[in-house]
N, C-alpha and C. Protein backbone atom coordinates (compact mmCIF):
# COMPACT_ATOMS: atom_id res chain seq x y z
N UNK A 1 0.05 21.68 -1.44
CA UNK A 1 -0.58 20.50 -0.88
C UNK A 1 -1.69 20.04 -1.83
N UNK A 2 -1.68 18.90 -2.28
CA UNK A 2 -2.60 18.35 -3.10
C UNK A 2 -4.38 17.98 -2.36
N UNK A 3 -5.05 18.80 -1.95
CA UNK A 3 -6.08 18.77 -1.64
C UNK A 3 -6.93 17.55 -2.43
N UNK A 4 -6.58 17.41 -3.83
CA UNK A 4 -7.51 16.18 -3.84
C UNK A 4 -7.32 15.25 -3.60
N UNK A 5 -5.81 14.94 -3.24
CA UNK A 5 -5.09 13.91 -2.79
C UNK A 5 -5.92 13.01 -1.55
N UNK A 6 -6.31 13.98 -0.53
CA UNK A 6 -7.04 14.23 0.45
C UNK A 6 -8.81 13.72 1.07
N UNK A 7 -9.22 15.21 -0.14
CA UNK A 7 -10.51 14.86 -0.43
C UNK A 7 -10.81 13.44 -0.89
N UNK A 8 -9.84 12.40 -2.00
CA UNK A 8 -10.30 11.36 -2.45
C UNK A 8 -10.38 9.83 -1.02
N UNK A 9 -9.19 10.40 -0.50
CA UNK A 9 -8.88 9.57 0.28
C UNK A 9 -9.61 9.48 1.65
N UNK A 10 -9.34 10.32 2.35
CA UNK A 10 -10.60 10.77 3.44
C UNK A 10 -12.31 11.35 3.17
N UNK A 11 -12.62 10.84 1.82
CA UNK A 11 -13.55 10.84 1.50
C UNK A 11 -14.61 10.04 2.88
N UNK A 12 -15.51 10.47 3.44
CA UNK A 12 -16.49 9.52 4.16
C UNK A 12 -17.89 10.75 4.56
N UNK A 13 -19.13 9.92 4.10
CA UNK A 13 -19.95 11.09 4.96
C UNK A 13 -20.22 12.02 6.32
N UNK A 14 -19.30 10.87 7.01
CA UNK A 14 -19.65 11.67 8.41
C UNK A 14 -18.13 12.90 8.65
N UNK A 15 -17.30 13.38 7.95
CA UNK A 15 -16.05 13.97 8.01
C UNK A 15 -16.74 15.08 7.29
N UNK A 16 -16.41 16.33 8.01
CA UNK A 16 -17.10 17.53 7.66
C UNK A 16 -15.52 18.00 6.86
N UNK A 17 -16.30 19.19 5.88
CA UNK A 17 -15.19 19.54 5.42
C UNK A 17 -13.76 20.43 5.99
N UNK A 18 -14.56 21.28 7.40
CA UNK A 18 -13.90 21.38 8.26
C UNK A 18 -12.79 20.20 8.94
N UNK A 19 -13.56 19.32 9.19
CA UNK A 19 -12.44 17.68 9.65
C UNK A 19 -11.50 17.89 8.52
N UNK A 20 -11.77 17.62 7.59
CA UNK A 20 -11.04 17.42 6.50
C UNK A 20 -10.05 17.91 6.23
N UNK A 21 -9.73 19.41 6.83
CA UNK A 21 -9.39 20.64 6.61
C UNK A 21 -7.98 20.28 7.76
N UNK A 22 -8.74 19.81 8.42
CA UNK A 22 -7.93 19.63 10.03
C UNK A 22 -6.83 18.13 9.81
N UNK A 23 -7.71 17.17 8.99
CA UNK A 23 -6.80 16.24 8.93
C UNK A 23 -5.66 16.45 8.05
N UNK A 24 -5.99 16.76 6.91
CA UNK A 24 -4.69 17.25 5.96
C UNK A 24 -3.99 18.29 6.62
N UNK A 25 -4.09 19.18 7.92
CA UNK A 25 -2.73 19.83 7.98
C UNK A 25 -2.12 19.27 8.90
N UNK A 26 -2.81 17.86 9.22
CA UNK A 26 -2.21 17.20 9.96
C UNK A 26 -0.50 16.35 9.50
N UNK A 27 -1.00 16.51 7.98
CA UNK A 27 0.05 15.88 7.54
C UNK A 27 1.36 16.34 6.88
N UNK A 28 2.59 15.95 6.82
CA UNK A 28 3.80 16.96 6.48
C UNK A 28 4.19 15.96 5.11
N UNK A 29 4.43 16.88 4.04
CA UNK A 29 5.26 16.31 2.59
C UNK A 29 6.11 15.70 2.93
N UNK A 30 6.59 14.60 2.66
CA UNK A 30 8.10 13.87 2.51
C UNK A 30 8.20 13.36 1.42
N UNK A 31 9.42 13.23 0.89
CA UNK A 31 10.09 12.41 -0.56
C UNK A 31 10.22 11.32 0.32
N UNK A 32 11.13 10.11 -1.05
CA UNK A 32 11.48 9.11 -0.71
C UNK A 32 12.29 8.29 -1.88
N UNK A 33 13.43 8.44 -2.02
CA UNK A 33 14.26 8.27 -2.92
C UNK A 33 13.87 6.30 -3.94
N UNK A 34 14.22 6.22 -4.73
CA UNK A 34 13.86 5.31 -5.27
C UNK A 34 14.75 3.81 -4.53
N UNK A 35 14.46 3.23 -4.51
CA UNK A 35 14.52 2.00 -3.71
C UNK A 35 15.20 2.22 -2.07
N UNK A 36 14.58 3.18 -1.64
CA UNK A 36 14.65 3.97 -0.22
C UNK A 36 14.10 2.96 0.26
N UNK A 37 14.83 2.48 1.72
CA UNK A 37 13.85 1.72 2.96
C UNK A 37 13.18 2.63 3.79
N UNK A 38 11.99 2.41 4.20
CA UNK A 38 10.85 3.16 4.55
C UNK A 38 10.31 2.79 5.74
N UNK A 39 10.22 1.29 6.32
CA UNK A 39 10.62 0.74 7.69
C UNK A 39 10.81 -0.79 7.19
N UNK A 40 12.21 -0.76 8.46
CA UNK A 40 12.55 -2.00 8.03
C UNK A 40 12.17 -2.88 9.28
N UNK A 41 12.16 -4.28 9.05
CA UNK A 41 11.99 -5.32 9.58
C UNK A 41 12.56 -5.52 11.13
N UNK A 42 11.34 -5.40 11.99
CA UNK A 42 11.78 -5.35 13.65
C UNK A 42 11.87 -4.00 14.29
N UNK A 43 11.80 -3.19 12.96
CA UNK A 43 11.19 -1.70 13.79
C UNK A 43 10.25 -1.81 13.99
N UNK A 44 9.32 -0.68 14.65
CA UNK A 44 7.99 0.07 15.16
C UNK A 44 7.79 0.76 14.02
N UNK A 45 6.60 0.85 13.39
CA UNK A 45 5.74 1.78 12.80
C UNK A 45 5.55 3.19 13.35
N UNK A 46 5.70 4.58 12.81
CA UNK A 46 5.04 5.41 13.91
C UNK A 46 4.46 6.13 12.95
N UNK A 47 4.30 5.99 11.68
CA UNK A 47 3.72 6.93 10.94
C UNK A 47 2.75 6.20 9.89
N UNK A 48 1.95 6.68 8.88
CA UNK A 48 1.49 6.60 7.52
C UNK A 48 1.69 7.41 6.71
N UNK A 49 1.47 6.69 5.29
CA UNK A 49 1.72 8.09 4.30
C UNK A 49 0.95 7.84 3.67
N UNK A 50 -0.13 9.14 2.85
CA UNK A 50 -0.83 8.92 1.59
C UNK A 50 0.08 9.18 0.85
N UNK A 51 0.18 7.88 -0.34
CA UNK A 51 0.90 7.95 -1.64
C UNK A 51 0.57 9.12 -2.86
N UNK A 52 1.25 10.64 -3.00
CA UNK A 52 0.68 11.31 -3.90
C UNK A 52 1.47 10.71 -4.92
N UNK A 53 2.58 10.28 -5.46
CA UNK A 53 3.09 10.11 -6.40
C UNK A 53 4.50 9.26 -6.48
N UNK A 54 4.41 8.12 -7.31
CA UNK A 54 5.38 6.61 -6.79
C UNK A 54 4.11 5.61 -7.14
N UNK A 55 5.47 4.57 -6.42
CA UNK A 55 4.83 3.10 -6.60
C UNK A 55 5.72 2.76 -5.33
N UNK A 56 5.63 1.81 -4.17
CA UNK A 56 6.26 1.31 -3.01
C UNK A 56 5.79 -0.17 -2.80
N UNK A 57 6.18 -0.80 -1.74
CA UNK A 57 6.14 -2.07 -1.68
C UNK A 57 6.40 -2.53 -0.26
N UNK A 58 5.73 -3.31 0.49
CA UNK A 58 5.94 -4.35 1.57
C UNK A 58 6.06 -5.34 1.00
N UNK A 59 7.43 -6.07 1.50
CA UNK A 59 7.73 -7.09 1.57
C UNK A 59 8.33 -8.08 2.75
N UNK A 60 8.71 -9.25 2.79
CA UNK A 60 9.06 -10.34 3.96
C UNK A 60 9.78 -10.87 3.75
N UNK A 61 10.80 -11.72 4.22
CA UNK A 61 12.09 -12.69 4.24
C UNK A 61 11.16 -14.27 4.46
N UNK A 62 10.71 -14.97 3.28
CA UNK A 62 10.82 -15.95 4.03
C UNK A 62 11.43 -17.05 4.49
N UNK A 63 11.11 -18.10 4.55
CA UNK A 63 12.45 -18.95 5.54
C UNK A 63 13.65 -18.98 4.98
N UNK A 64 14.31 -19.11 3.63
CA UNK A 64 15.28 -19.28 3.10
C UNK A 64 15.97 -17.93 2.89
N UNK A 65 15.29 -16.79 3.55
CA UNK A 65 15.72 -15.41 3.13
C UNK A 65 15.73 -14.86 2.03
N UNK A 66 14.46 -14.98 1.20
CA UNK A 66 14.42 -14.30 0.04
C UNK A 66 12.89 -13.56 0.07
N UNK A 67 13.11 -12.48 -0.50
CA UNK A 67 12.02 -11.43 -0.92
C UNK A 67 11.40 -11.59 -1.30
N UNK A 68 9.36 -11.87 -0.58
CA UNK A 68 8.28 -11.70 -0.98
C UNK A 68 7.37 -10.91 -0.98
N UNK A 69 7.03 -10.34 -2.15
CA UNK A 69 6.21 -8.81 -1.95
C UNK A 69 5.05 -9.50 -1.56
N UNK A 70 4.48 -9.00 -0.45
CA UNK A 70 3.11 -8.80 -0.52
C UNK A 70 2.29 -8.16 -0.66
N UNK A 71 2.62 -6.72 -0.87
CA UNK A 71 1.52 -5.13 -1.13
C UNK A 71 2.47 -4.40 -1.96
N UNK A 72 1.47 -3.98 -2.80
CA UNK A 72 1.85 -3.16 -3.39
C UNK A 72 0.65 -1.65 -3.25
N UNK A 73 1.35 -0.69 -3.25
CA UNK A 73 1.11 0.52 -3.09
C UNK A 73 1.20 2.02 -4.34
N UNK A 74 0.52 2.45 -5.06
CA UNK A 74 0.65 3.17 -6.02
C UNK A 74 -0.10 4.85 -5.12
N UNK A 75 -0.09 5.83 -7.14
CA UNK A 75 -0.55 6.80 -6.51
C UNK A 75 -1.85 6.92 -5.71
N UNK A 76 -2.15 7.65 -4.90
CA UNK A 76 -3.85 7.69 -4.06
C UNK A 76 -3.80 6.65 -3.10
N UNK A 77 -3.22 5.83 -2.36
CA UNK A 77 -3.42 4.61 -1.90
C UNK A 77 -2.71 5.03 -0.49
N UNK A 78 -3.10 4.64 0.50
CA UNK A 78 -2.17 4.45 2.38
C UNK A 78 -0.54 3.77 2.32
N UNK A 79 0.43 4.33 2.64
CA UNK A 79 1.13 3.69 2.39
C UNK A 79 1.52 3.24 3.86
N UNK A 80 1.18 2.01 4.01
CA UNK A 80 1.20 2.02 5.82
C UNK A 80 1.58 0.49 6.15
N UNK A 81 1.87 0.19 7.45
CA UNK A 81 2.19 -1.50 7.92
C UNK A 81 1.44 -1.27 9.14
N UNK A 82 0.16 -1.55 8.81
CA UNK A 82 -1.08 -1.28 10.20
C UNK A 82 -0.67 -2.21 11.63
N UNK A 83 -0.41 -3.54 11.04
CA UNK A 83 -0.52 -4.39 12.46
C UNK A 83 0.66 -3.20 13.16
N UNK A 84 1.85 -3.31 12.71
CA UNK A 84 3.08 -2.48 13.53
C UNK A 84 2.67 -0.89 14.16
N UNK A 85 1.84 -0.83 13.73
CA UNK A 85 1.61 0.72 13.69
C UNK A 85 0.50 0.96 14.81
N UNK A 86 -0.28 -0.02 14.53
CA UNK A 86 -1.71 -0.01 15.78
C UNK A 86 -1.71 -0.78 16.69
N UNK A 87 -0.68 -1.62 16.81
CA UNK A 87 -0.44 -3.01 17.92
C UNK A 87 0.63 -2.25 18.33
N UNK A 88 1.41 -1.25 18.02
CA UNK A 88 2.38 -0.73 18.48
C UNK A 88 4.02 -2.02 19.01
N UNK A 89 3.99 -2.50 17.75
CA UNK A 89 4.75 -3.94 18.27
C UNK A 89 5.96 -3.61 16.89
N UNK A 90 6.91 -4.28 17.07
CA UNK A 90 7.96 -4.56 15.84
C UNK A 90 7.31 -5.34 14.69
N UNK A 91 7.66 -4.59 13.58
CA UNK A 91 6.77 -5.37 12.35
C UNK A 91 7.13 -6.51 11.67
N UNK A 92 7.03 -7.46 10.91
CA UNK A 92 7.68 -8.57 10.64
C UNK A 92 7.67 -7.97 8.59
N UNK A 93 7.59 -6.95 8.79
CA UNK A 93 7.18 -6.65 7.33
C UNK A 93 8.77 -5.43 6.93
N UNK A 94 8.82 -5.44 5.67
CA UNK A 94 9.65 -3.85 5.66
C UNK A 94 8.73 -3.25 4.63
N UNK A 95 9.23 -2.02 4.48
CA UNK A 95 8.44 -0.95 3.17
C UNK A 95 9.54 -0.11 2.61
N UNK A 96 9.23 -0.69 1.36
CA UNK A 96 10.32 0.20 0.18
C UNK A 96 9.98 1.11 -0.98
N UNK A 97 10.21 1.99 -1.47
CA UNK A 97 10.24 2.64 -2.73
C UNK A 97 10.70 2.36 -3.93
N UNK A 98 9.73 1.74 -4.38
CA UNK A 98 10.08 1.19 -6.14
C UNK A 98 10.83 2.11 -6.86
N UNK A 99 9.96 3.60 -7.08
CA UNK A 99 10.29 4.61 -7.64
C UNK A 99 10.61 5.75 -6.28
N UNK A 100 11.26 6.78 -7.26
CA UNK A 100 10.84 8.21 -6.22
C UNK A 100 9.47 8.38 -5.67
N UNK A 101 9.14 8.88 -4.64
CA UNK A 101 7.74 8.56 -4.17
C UNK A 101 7.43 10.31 -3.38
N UNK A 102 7.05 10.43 -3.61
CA UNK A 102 5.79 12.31 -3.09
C UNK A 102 4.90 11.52 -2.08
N UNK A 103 5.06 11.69 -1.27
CA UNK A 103 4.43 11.22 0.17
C UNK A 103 3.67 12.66 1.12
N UNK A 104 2.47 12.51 2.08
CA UNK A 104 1.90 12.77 3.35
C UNK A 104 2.02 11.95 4.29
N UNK A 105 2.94 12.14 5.30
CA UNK A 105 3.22 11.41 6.65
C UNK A 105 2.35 12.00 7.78
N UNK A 106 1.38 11.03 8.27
CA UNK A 106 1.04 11.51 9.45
C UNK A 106 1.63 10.92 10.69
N UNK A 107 2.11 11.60 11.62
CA UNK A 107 2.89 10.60 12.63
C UNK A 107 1.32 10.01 13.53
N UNK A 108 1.90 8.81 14.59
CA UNK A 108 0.96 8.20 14.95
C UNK A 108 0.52 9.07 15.93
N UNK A 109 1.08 9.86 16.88
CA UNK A 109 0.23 10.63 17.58
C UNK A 109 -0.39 11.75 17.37
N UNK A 110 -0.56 12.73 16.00
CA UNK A 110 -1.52 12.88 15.70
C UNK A 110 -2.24 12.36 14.91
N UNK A 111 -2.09 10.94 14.38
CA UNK A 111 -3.53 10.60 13.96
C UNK A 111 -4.52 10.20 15.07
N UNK A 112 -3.60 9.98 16.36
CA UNK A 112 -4.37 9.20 17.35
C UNK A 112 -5.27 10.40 18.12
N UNK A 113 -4.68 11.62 18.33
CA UNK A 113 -5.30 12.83 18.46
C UNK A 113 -6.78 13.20 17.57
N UNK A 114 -6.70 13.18 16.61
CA UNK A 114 -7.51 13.48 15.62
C UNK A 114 -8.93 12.43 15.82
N UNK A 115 -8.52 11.07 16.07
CA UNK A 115 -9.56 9.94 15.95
C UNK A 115 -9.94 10.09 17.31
N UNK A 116 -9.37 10.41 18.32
CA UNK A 116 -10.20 10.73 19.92
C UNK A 116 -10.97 11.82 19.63
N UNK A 117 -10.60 12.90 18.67
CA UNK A 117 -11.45 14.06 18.84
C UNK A 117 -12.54 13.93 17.88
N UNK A 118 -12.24 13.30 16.68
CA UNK A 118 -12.99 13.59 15.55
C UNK A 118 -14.35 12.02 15.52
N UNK A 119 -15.39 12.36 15.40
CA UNK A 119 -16.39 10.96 15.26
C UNK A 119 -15.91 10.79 14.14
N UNK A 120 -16.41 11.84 12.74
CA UNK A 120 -16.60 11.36 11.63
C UNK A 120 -14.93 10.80 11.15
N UNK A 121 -13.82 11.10 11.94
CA UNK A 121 -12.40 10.14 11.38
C UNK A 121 -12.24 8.59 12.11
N UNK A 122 -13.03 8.72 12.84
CA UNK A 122 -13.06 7.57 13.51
C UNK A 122 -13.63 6.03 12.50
N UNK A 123 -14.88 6.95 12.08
CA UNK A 123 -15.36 6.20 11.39
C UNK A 123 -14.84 5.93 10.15
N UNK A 124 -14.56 6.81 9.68
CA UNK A 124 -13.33 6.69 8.52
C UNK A 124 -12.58 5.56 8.62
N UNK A 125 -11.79 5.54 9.69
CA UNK A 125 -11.00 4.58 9.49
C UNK A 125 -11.53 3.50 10.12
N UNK A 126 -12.10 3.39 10.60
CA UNK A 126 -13.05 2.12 10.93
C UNK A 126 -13.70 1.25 9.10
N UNK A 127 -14.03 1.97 8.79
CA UNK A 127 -14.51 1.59 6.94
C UNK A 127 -13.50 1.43 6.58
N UNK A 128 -12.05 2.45 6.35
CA UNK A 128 -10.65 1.96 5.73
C UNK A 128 -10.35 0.85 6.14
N UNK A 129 -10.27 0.45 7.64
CA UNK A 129 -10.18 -1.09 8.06
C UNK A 129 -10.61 -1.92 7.57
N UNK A 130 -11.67 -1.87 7.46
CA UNK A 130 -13.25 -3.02 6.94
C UNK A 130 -12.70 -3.30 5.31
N UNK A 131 -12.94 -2.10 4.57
CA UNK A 131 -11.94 -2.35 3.23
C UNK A 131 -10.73 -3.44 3.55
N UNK A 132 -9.65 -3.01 4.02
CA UNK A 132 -8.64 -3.27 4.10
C UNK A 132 -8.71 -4.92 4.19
N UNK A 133 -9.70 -5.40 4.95
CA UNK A 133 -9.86 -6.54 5.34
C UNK A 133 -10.65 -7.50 4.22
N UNK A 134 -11.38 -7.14 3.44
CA UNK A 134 -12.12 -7.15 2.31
C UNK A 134 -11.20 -7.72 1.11
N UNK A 135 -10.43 -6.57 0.99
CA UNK A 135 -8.98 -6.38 0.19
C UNK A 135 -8.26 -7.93 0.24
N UNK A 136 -7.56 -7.88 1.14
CA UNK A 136 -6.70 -9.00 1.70
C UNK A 136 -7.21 -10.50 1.65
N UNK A 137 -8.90 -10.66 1.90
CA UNK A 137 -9.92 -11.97 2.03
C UNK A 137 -9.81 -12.23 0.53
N UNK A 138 -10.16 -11.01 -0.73
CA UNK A 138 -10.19 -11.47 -1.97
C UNK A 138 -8.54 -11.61 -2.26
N UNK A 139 -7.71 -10.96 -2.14
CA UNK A 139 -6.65 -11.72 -2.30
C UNK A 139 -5.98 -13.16 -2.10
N UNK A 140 -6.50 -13.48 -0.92
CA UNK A 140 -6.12 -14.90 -0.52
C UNK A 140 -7.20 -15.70 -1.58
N UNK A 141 -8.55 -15.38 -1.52
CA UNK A 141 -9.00 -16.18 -2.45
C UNK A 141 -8.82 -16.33 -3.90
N UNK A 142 -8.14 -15.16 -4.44
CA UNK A 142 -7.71 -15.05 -5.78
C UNK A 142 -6.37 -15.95 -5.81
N UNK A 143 -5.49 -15.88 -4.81
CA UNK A 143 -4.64 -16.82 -4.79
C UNK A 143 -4.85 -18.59 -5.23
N UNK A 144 -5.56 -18.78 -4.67
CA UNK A 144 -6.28 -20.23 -4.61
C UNK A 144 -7.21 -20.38 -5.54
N UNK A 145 -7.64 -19.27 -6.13
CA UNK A 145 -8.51 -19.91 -6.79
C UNK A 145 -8.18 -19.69 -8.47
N UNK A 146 -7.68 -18.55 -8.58
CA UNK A 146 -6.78 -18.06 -10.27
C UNK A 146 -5.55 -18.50 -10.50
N UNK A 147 -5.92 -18.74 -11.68
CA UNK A 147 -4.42 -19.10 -12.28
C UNK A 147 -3.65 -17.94 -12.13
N UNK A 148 -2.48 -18.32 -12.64
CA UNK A 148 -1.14 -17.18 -12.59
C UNK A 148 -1.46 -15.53 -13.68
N UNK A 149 -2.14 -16.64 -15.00
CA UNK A 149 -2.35 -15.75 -15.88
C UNK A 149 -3.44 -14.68 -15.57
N UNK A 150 -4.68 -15.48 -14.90
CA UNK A 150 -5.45 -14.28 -14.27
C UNK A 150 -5.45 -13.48 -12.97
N UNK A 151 -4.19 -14.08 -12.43
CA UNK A 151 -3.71 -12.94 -11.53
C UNK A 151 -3.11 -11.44 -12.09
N UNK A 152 -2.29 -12.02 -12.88
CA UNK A 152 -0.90 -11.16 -13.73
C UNK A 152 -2.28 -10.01 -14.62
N UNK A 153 -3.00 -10.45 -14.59
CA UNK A 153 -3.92 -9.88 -15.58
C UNK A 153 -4.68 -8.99 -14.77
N UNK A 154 -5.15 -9.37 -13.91
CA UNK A 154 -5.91 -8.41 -12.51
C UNK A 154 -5.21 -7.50 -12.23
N UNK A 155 -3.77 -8.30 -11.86
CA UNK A 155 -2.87 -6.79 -11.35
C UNK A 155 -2.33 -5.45 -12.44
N UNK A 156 -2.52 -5.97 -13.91
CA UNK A 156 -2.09 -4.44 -14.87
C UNK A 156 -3.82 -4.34 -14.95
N UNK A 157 -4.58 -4.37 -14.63
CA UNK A 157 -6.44 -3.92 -14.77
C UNK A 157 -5.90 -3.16 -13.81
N UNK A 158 -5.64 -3.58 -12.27
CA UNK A 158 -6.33 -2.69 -11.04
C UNK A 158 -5.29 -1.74 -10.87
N UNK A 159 -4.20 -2.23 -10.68
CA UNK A 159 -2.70 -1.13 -10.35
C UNK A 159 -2.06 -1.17 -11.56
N UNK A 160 -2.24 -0.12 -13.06
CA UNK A 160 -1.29 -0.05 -13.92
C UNK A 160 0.06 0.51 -13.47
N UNK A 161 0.16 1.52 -12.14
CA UNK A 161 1.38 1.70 -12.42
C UNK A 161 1.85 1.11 -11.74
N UNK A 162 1.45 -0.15 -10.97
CA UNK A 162 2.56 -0.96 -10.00
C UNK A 162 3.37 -2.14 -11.23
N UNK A 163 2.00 -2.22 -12.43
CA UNK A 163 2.68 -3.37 -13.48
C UNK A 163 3.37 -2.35 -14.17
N UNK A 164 3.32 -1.31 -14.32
CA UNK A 164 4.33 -0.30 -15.05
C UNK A 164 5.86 0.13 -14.72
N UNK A 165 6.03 -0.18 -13.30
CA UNK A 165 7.13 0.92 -12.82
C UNK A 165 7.55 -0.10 -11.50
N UNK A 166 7.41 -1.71 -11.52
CA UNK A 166 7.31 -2.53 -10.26
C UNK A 166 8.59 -3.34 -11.34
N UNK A 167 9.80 -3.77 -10.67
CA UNK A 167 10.48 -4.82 -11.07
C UNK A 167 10.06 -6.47 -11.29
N UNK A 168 9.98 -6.88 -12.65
CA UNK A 168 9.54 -8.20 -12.93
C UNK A 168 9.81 -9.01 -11.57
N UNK A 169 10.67 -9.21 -10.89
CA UNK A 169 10.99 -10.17 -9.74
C UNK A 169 10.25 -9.62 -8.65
N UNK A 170 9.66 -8.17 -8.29
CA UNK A 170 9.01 -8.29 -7.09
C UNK A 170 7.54 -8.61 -7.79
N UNK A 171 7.04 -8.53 -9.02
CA UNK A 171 5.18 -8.86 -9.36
C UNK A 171 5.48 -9.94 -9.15
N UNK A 172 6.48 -11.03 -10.05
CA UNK A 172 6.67 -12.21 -9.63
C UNK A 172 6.46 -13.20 -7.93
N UNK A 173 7.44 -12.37 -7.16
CA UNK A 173 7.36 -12.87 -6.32
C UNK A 173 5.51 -12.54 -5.49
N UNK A 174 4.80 -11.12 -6.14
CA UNK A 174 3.62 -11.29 -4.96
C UNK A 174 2.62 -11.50 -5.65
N UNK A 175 2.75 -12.34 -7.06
CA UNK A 175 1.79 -13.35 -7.66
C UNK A 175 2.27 -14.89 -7.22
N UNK A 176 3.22 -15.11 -6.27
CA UNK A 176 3.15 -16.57 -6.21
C UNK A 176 4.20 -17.16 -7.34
N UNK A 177 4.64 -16.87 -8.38
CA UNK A 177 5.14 -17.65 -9.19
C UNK A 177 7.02 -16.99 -9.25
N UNK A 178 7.65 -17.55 -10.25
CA UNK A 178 8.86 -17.69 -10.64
C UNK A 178 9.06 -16.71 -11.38
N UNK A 179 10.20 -15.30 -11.73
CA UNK A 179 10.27 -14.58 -12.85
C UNK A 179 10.32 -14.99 -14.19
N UNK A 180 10.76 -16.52 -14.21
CA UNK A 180 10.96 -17.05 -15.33
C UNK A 180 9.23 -17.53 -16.14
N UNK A 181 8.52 -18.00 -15.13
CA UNK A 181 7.16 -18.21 -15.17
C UNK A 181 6.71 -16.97 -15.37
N UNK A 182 6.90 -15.90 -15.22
CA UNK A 182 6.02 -14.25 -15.37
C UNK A 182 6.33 -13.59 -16.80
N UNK A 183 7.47 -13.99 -17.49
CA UNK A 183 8.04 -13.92 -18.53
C UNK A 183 7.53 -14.74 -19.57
N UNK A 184 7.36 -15.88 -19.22
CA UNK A 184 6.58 -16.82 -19.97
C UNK A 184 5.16 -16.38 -20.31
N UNK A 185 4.23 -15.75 -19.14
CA UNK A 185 2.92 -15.53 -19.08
C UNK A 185 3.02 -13.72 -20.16
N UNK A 186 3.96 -13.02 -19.49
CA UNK A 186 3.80 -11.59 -20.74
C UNK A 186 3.99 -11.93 -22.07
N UNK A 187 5.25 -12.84 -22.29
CA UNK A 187 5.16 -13.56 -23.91
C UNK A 187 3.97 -13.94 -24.61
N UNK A 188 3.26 -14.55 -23.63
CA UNK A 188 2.14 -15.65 -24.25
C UNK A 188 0.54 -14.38 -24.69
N UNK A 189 0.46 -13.15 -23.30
CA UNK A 189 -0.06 -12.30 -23.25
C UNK A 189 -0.05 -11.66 -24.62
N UNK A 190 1.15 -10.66 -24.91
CA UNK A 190 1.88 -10.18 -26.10
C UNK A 190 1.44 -10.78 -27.40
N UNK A 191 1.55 -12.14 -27.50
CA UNK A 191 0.98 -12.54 -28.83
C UNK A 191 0.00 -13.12 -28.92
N UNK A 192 -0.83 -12.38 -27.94
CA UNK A 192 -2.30 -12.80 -27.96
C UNK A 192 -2.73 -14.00 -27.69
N UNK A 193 -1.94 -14.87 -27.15
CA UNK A 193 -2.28 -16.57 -26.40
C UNK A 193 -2.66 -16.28 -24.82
């Protein structure tokens, strides 16, 4: 079990290392084969996973039925579809495996166990939320407000291995633009324009 996997992630002051201790055996190893579906569209959520190793992806159908990533997920990161999972409702989202993926699944009833008993996980994820929400606000505004090129550029800064090991057509599709347009922008990148 990758303990720092753990420690990095459930990092918070009020989680004793005892909590800590308690939350990670909360969780069971799973694989996840490379372009594995992970939940699909109109299921229920019942679990999360911390990502130890992979790259994964939520994506959506929109109206014309074609594939838009909207999250991307690397190593150290939640690999989760919260509204489905905490609204306890069918998700409008699916989740896939780019690569082979080394996963921690916690099912939802013991995380829900853990956060009735535990203050300091409570709060935890109360801050993971708050992030989460943070996350998503600068995204929409990076949308609207950056060009393509300084999107494409943000995303190999913040997630190298999602621009490393992510198929040109799904960065494409969850920068907003065309593969043919994303091709254009690594060309121009490449020779230094």
């Amino acid at each position: 079990m990758q303990r720092s996997l753990f420690d990095a992630i459930y990092q918070y002051p009020s989680v004793s290392e005892a909590e800590r201790t308690a939350i990670m055996e909360a969780h069971c190893r799973t694989t996840f084969e490379r372009n594995q579906e992970i939940l699909r569209e109109g299921s229920r959520s019942n679990a999360y996973y911390l990502l130890e190793e992979g790259v994964a992806r939520a994506f959506v159908h929109d109206r014309l039925g074609r594939e838009i990533t909207t999250q991307f997920f690397g190593p150290g990161t939640i690999l989760i579809e919260e509204a489905s999972l905490f609204q306890r409702t069918p998700t409008r989202s699916n989740l896939q495996a780019i690569t082979s993926c080394v996963a921690w699944k916690i099912e939802f009833g013991d995380f829900q166990e853990l956060f009735h008993s535990m203050e300091g996980f409570r709060e935890w994820g109360r801050s993971w939320m708050v992030s989460q929400l943070f996350l998503l606000k600068q995204r929409s505004i990076d949308m609207l407000t950056l060009s393509a090129t300084d999107r494409y550029l943000a995303l190999v800064a913040e997630q190298p291995d999602i621009a490393a090991h992510a198929p040109l057509k799904f960065i494409a599709s969850y920068l907003g633009i065309t593969d043919t347009s994303l091709s254009r922008i690594r060309k121009e990148i490449a020779a230094g324009g």
